[in-house]
Protein backbone atom coordinates (compact mmCIF):
# COMPACT_ATOMS: atom_id res chain seq x y z
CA UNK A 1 0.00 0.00 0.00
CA UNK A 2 1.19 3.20 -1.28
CA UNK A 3 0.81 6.24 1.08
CA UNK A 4 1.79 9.46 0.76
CA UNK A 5 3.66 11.35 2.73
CA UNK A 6 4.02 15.34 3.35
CA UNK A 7 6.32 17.57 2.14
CA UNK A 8 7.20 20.80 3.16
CA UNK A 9 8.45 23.47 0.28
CA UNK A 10 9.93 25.78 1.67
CA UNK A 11 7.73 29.31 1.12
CA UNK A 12 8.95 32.55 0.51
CA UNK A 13 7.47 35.48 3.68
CA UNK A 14 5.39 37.60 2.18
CA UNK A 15 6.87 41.62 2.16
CA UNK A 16 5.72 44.33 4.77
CA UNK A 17 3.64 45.97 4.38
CA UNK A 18 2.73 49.82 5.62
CA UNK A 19 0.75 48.22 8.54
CA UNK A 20 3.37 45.91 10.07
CA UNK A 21 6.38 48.32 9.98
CA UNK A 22 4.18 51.09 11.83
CA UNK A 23 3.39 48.28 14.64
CA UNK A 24 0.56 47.04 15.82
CA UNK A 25 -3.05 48.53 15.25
CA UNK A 26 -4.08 50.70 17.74
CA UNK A 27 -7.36 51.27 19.37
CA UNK A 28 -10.06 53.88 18.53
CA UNK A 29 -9.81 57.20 19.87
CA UNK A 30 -11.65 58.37 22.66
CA UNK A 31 -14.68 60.17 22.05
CA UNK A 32 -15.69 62.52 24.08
CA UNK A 33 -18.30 62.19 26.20
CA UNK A 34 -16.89 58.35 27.14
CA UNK A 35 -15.49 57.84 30.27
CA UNK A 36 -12.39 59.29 31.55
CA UNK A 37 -12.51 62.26 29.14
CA UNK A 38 -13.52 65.51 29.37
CA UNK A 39 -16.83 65.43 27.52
CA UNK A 40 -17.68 62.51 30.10
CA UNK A 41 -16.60 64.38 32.86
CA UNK A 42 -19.28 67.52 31.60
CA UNK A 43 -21.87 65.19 31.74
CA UNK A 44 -21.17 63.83 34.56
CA UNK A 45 -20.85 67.11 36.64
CA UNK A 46 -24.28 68.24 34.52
CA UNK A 47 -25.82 65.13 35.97
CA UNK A 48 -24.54 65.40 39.17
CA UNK A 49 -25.40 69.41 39.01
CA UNK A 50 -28.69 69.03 38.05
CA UNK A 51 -29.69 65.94 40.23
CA UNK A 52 -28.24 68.47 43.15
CA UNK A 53 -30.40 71.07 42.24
CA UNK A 54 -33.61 68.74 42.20
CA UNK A 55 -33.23 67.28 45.19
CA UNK A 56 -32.64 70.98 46.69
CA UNK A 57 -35.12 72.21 45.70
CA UNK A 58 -37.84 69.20 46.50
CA UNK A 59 -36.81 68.57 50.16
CA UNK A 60 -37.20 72.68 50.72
CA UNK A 61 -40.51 72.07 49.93
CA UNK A 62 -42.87 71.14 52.95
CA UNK A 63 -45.28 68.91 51.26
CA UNK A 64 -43.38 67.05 49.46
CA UNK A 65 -43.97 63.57 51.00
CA UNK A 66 -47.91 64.31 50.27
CA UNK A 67 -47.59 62.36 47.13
CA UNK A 68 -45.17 59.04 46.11
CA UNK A 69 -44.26 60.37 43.20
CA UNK A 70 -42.64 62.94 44.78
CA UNK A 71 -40.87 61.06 47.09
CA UNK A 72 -39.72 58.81 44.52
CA UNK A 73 -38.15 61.66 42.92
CA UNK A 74 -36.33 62.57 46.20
CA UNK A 75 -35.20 59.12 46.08
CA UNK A 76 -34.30 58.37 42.45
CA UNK A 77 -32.41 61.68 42.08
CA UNK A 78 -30.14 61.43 45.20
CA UNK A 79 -29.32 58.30 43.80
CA UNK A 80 -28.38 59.75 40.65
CA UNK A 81 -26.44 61.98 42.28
CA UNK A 82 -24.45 59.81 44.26
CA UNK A 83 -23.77 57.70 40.90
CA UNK A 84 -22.46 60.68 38.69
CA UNK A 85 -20.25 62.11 41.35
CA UNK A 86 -18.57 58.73 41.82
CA UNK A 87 -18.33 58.82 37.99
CA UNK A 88 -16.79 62.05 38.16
CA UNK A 89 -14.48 61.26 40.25
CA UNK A 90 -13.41 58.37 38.30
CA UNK A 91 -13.20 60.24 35.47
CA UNK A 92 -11.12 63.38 36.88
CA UNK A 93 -8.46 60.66 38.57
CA UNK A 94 -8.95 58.91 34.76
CA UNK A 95 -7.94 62.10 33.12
CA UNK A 96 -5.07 63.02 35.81
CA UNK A 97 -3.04 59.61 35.17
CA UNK A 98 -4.25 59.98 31.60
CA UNK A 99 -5.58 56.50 31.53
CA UNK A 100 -8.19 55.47 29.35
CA UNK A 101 -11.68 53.96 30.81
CA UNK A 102 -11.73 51.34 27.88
CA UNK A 103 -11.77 47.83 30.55
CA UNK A 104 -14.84 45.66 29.64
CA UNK A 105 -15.67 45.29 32.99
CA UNK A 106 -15.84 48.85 33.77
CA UNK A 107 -17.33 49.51 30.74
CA UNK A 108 -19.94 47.29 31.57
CA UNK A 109 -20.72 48.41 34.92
CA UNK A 110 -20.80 51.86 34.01
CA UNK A 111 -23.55 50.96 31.20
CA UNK A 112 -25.68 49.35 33.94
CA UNK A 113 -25.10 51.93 36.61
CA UNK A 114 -26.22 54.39 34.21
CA UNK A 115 -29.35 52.75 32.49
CA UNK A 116 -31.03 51.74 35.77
CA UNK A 117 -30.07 55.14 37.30
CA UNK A 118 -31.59 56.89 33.50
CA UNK A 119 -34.73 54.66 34.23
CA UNK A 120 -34.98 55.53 37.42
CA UNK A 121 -34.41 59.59 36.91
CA UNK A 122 -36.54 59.30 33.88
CA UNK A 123 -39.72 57.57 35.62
CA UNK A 124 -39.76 59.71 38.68
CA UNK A 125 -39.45 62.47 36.57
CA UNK A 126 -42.30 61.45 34.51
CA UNK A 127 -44.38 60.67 37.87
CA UNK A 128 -43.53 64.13 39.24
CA UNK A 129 -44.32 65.71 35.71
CA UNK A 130 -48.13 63.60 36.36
CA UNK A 131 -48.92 64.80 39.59
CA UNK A 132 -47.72 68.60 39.49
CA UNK A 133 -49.92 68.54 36.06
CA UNK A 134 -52.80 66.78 38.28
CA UNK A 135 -52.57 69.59 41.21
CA UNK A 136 -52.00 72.79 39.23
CA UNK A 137 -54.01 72.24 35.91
CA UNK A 138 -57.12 69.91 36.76
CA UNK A 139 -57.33 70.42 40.83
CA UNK A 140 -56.42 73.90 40.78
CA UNK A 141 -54.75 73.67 43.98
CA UNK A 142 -51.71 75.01 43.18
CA UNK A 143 -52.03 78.37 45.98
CA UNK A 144 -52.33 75.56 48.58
CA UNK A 145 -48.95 73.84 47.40
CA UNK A 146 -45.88 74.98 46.38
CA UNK A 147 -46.18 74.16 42.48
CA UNK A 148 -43.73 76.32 41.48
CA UNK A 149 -40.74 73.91 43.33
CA UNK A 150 -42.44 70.82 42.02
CA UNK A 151 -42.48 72.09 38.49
CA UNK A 152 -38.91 73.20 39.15
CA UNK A 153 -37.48 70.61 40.28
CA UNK A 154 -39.60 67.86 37.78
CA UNK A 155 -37.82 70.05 35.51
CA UNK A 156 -34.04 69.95 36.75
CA UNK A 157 -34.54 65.76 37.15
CA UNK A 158 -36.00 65.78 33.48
CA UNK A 159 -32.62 67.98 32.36
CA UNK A 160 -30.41 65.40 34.52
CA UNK A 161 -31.93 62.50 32.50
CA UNK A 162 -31.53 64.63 29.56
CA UNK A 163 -27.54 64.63 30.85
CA UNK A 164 -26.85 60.91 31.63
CA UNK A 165 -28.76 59.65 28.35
CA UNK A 166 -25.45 60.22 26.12
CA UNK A 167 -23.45 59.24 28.42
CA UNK A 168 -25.35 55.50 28.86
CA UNK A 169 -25.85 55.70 24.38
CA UNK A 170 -21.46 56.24 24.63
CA UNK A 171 -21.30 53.17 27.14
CA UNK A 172 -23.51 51.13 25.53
CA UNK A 173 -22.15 52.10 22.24
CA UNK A 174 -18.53 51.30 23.13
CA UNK A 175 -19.47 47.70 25.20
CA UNK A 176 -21.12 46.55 21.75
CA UNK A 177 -18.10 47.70 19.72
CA UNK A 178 -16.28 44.74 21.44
């Protein structure tokens, strides 16, 4: 029985090209507005700003535990709060060592932390919107609360949503680029 057997010709390496004598490919730049650059760290100082000024303005208000939703906004917003000025700080000690933010696993944290705390910002927001509508417009009872903070401060949450919404499109936008 005749088998046959492998032979190895010897084969010529192919030239270099452009790519190979410049090194290895590098990543994607940074776009702004991803974490730990300065377009992220503006957002997440807006966030954090405008979740501030929410809360502020919510809890000054007496009667604010009278309805859920506005409670709920109390609650959602501090926590947005808390979340962006952790994020900020990541970012501004990101920017210092001039590291970049580009681990999966932070990555993908940061796109959870910030789509539950966008839900969250962007439902109580929605409830508060409800309810000041229901007291000032249809009850009329607006010289017996304090509409004007509710409004203002459905307002600031809606503008911190408004904030955090590129920054969780950027996260999720970079985690499904890998």
């Amino acid at each position: 029985m005749s088998v046959s057997r492998p032979a190895v010709h010897p084969v010529e390496a192919p030239p270099l090209t452009e790519a190979a004598v410049d090194g290895p490919r590098v990543r994607m730049k940074d776009v702004q507005g991803m974490p730990g650059t300065k377009g992220g760290l503006f957002l997440r100082l807006s966030q954090f700003v405008f979740a501030i000024i929410s809360v502020s303005v919510m809890a000054t208000t007496s009667d604010f535990r009278s309805a859920t939703a506005f409670s709920y906004l109390v609650l959602a917003v501090g926590l947005q709060s808390l979340w962006s000025l952790s994020l900020a700080f990541v970012d501004i000690y990101a920017l210092l060592v001039k590291r970049s933010l580009r681990n999966y696993k932070a990555i993908r944290l940061f796109t959870i932390g910030d789509g539950i705390t966008s839900t969250l910002t962007f439902a109580a927001a929605c409830a508060s919107a409800g309810i000041t509508v229901l007291i000032g417009n249809d009850l009329d009872k607006c010289a017996l609360n304090h509409c004007t903070g509710f409004e203002t401060a459905t307002a600031m949450a809606f503008i911190s949503w408004f904030a955090i919404s590129p920054s969780f499109l950027m996260n999720f936008w970079s985690l499904a680029s890998h």
